[in-house]
PDB file of N, CA and C in Angstrom:
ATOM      1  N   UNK A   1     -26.777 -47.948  35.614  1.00  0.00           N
ATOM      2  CA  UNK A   1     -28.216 -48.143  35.611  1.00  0.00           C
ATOM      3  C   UNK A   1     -28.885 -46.796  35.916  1.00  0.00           C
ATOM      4  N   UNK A   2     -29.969 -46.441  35.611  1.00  0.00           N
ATOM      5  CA  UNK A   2     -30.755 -44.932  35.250  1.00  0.00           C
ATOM      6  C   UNK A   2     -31.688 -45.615  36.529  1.00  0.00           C
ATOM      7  N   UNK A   3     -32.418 -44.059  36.949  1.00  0.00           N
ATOM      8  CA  UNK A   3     -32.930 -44.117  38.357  1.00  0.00           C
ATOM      9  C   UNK A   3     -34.598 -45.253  37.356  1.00  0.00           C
ATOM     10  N   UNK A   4     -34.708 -44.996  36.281  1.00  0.00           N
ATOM     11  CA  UNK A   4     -35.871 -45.766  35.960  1.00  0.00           C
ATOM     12  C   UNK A   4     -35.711 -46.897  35.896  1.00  0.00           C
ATOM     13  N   UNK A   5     -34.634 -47.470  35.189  1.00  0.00           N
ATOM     14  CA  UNK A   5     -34.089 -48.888  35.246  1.00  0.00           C
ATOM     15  C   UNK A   5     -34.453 -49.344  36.571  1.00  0.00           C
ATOM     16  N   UNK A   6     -33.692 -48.550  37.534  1.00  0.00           N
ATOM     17  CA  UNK A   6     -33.593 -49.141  39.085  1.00  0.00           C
ATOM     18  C   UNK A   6     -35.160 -49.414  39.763  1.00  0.00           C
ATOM     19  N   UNK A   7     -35.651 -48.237  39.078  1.00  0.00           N
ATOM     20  CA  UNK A   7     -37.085 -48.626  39.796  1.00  0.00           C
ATOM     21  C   UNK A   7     -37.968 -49.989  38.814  1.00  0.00           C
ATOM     22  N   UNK A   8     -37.661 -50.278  37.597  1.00  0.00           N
ATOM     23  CA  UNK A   8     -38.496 -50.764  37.178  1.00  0.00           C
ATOM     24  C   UNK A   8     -38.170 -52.190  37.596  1.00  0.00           C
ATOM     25  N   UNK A   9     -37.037 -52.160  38.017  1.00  0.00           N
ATOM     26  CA  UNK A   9     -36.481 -53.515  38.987  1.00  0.00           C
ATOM     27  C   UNK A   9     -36.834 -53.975  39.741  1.00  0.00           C
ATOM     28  N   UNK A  10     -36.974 -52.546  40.824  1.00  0.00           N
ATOM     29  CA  UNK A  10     -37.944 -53.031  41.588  1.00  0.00           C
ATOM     30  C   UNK A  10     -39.389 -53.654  42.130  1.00  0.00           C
ATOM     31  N   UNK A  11     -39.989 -52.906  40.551  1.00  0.00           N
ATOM     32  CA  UNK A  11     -41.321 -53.545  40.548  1.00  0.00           C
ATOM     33  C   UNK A  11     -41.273 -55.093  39.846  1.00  0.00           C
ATOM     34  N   UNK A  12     -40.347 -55.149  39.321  1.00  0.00           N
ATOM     35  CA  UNK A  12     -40.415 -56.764  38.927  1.00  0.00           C
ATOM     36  C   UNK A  12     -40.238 -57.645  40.613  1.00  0.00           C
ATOM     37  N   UNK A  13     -39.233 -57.047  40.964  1.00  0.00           N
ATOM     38  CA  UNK A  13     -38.796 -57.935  41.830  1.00  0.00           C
ATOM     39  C   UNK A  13     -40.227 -58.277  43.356  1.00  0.00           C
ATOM     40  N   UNK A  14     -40.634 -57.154  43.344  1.00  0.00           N
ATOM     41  CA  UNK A  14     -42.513 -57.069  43.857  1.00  0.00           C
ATOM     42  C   UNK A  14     -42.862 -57.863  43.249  1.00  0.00           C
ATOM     43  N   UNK A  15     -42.962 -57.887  41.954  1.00  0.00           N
ATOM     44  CA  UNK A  15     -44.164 -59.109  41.476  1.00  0.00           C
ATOM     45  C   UNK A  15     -43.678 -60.330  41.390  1.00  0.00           C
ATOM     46  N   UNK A  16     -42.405 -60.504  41.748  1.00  0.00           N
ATOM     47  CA  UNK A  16     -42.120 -62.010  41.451  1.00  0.00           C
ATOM     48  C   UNK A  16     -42.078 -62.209  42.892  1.00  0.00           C
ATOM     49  N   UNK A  17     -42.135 -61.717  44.072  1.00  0.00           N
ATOM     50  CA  UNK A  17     -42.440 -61.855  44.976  1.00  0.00           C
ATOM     51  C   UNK A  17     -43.712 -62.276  45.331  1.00  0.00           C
ATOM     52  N   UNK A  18     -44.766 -61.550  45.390  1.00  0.00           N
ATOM     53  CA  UNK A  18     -45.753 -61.574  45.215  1.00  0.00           C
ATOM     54  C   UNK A  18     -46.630 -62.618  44.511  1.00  0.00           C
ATOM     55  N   UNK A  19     -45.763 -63.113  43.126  1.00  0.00           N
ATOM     56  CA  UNK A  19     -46.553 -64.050  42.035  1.00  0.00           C
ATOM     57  C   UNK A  19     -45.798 -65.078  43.252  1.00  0.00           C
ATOM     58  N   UNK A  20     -45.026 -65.658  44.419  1.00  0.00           N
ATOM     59  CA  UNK A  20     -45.314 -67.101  44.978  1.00  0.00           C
ATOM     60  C   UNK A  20     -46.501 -67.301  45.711  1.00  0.00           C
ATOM     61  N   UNK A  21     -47.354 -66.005  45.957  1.00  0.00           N
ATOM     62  CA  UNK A  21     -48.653 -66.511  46.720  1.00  0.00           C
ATOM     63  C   UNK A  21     -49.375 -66.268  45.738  1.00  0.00           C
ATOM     64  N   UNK A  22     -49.829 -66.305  44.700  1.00  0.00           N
ATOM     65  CA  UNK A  22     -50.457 -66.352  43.309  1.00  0.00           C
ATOM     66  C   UNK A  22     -51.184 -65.407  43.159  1.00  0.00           C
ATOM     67  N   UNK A  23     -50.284 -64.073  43.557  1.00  0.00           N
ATOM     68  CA  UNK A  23     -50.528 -63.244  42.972  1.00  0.00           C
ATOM     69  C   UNK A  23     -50.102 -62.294  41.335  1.00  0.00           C
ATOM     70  N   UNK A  24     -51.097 -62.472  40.755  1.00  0.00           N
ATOM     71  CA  UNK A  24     -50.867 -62.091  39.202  1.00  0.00           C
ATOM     72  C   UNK A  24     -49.603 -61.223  39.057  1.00  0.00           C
ATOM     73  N   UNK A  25     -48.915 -61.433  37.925  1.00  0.00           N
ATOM     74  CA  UNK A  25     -48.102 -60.794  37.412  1.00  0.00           C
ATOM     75  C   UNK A  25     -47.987 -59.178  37.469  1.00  0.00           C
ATOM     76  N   UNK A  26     -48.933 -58.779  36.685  1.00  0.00           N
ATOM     77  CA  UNK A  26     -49.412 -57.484  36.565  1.00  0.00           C
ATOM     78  C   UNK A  26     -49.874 -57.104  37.410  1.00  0.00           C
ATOM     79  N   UNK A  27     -50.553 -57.980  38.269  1.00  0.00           N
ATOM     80  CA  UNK A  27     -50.914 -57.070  39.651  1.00  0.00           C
ATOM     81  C   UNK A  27     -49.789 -57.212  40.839  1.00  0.00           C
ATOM     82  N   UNK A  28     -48.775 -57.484  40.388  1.00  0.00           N
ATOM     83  CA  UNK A  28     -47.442 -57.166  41.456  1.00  0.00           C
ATOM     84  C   UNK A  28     -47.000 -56.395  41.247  1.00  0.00           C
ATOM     85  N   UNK A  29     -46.644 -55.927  39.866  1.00  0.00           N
ATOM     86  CA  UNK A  29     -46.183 -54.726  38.925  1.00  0.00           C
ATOM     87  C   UNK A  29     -46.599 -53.715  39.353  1.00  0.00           C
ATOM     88  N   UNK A  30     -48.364 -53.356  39.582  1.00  0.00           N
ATOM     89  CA  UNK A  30     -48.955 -52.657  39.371  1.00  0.00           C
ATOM     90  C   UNK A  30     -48.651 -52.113  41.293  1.00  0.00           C
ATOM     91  N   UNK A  31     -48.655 -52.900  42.209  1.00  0.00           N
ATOM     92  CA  UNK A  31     -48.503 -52.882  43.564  1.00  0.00           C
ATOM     93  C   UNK A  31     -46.678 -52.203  43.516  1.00  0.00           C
ATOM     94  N   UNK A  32     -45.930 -52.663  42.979  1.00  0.00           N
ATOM     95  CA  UNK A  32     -44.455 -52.382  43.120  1.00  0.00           C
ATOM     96  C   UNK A  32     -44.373 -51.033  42.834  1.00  0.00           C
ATOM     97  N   UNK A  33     -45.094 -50.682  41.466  1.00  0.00           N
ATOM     98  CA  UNK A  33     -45.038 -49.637  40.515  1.00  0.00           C
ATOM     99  C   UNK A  33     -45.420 -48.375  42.140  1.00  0.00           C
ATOM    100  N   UNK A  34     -46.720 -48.451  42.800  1.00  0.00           N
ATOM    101  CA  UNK A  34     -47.544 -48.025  43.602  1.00  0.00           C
ATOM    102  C   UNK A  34     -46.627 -47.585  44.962  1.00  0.00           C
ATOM    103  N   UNK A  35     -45.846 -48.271  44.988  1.00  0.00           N
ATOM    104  CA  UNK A  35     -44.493 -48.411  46.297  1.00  0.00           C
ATOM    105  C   UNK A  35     -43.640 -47.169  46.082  1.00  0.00           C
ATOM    106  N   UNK A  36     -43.714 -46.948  44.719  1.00  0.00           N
ATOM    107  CA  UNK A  36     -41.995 -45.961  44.775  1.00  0.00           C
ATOM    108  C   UNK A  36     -42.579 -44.743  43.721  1.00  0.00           C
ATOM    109  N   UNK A  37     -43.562 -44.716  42.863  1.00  0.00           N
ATOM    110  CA  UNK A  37     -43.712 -44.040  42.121  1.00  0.00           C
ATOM    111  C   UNK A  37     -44.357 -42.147  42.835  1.00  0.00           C
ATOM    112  N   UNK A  38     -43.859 -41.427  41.998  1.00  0.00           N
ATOM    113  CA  UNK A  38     -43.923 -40.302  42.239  1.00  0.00           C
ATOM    114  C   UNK A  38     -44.605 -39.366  41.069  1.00  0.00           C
ATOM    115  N   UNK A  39     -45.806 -38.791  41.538  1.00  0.00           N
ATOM    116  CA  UNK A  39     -46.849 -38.555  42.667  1.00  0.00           C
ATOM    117  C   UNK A  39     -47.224 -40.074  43.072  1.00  0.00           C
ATOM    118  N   UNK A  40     -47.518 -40.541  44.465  1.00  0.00           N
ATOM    119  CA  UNK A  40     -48.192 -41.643  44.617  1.00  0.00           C
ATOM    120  C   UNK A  40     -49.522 -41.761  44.075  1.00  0.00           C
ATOM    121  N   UNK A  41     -50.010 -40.638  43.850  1.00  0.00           N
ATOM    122  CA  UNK A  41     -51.639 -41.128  42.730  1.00  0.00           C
ATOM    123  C   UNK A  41     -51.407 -41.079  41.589  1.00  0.00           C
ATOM    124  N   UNK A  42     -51.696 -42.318  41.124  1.00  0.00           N
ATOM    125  CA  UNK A  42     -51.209 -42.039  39.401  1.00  0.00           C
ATOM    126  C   UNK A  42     -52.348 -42.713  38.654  1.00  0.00           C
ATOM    127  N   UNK A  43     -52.874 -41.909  37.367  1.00  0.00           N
ATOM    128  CA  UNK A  43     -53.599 -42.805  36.982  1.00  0.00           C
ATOM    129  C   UNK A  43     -53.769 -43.994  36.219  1.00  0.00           C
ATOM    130  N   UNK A  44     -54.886 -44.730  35.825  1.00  0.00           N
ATOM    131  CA  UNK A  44     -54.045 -45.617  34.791  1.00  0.00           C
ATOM    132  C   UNK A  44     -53.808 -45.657  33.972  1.00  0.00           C
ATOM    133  N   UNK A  45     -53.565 -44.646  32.856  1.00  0.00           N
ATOM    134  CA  UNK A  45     -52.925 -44.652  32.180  1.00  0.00           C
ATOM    135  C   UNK A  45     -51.503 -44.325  32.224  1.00  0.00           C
ATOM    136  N   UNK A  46     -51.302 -43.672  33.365  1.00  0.00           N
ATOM    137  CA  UNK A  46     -49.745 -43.355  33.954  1.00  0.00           C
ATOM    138  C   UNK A  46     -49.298 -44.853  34.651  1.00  0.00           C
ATOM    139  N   UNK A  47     -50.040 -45.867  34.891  1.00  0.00           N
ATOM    140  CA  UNK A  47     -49.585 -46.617  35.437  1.00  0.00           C
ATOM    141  C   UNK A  47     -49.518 -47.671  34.374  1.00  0.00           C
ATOM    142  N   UNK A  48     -50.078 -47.620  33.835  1.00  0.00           N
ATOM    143  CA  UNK A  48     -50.093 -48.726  32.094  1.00  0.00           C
ATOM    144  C   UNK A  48     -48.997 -48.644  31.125  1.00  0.00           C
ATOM    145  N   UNK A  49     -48.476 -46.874  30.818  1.00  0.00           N
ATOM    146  CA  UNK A  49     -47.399 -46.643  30.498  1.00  0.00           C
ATOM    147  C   UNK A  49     -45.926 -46.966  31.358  1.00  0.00           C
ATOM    148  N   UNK A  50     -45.792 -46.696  32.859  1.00  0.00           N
ATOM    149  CA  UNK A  50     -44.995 -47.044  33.348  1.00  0.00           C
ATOM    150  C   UNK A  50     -44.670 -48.525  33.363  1.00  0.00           C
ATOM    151  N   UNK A  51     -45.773 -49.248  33.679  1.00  0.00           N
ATOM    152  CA  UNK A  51     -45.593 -51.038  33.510  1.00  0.00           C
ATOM    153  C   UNK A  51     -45.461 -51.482  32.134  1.00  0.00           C
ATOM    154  N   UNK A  52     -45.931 -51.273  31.426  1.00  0.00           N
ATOM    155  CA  UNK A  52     -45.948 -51.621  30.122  1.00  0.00           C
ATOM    156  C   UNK A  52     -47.249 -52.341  29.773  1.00  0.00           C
ATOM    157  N   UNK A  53     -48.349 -52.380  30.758  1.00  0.00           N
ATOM    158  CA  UNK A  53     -49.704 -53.361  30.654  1.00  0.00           C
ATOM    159  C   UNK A  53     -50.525 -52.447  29.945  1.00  0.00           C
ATOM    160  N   UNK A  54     -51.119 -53.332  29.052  1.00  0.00           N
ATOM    161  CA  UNK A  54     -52.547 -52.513  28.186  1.00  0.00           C
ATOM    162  C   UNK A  54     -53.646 -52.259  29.087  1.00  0.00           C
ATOM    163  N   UNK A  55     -54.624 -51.163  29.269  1.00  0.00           N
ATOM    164  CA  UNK A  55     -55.206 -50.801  29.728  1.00  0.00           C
ATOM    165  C   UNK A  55     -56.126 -51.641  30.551  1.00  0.00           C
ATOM    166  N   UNK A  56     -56.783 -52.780  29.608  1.00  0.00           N
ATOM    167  CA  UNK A  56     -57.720 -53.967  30.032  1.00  0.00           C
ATOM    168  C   UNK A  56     -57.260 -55.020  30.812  1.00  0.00           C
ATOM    169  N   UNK A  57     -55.768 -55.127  30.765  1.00  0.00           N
ATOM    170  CA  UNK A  57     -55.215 -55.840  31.545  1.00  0.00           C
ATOM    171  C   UNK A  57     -54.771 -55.211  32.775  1.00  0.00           C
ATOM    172  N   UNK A  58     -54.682 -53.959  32.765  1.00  0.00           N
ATOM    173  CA  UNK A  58     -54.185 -53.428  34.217  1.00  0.00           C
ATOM    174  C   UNK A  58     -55.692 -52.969  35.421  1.00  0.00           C
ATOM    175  N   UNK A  59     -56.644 -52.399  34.372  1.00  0.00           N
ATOM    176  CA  UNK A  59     -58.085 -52.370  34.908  1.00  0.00           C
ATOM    177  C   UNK A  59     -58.324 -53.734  35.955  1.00  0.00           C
ATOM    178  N   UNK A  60     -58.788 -55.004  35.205  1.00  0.00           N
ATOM    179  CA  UNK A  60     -58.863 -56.310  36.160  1.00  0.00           C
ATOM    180  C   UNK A  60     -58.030 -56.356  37.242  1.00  0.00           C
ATOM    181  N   UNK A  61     -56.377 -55.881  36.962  1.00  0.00           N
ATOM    182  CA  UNK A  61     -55.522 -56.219  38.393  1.00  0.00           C
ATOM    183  C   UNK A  61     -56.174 -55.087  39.174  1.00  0.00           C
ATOM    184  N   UNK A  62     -56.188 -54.099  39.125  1.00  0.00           N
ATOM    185  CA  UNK A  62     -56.332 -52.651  39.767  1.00  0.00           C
ATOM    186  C   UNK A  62     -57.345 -53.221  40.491  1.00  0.00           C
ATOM    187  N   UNK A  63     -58.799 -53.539  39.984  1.00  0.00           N
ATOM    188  CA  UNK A  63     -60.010 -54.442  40.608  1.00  0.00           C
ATOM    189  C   UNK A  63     -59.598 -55.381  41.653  1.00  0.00           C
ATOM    190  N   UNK A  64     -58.571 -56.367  41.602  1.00  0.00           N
ATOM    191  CA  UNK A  64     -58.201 -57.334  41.930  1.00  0.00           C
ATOM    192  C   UNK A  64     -57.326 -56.588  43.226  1.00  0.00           C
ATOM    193  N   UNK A  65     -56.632 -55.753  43.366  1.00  0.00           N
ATOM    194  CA  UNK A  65     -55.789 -55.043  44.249  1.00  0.00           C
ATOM    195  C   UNK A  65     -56.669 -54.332  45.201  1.00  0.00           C
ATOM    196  N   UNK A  66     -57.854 -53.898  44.658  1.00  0.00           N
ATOM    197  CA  UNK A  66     -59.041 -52.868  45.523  1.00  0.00           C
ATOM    198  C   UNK A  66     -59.194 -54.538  46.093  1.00  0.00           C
ATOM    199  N   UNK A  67     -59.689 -55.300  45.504  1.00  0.00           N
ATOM    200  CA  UNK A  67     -61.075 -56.318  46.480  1.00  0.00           C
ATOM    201  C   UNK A  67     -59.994 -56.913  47.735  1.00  0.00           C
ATOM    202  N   UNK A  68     -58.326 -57.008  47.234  1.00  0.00           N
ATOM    203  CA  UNK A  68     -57.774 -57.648  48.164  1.00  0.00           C
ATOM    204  C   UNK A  68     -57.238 -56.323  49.606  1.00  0.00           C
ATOM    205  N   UNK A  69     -57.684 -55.515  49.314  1.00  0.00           N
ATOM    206  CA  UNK A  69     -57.260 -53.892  49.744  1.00  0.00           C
ATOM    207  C   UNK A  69     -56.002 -53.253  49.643  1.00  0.00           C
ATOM    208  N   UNK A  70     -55.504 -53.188  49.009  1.00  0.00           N
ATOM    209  CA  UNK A  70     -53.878 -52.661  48.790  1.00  0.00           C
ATOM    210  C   UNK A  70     -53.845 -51.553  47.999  1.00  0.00           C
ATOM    211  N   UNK A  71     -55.820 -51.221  47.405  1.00  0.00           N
ATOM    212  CA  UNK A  71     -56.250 -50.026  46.627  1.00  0.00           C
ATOM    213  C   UNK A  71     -57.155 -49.286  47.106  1.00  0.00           C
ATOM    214  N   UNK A  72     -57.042 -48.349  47.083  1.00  0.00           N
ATOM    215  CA  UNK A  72     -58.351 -47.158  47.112  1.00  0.00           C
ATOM    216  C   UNK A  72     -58.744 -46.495  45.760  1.00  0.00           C
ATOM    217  N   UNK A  73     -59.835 -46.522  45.364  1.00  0.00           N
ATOM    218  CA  UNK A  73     -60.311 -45.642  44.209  1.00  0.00           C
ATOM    219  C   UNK A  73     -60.459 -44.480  44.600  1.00  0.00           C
ATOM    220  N   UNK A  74     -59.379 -43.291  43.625  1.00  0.00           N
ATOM    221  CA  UNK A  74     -60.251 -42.155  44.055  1.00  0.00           C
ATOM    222  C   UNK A  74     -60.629 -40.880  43.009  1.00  0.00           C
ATOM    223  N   UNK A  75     -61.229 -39.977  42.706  1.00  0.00           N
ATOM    224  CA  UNK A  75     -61.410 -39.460  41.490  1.00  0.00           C
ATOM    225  C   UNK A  75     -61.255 -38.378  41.883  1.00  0.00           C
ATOM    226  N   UNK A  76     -60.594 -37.340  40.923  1.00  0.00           N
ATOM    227  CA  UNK A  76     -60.353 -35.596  41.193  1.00  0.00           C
ATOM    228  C   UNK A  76     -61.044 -35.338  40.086  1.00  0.00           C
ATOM    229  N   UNK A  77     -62.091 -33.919  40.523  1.00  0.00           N
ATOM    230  CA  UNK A  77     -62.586 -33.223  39.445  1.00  0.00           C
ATOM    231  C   UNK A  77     -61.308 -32.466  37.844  1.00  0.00           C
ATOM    232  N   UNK A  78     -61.887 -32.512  36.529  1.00  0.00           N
ATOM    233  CA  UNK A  78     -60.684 -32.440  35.924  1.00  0.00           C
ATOM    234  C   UNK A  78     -59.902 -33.335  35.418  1.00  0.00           C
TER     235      UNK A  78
END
């Protein structure tokens, strides 16, 4: 197994965790992804490519992750 395999395991295994208190799919992914990924700021499109979620679908979780707090928005000039 490749160190990506291993990690992308892990973010499943976050969200299926996560999806028994009904938390969304993609937004477990997106929380798992957030756990191990390197740089820890990533944007979303680095995080859309890594999960495999289309942009519009990872936007709503990302929303959904800020209101429950497990997110911070933050913006760099550039």
């Amino acid at each position: 197994m490749t160190d990506q395999e291993a990690l992308l395991e892990w973010v499943e295994r976050v969200a299926m965790y996560l999806a028994r208190d009904g938390v969304p799919p993609i937004a477990g992914r997106v929380l798992g992804w957030l756990m191990v990924c390197d740089p820890p700021e990533q944007s979303a499109g680095q995080i859309s490519e890594a999960i495999g979620a289309s942009r519009a679908s990872l936007t709503s979780n990302l929303r959904l992750l800020s209101s429950m707090g497990f997110l911070t928005w933050r913006t760099r000039p550039g």
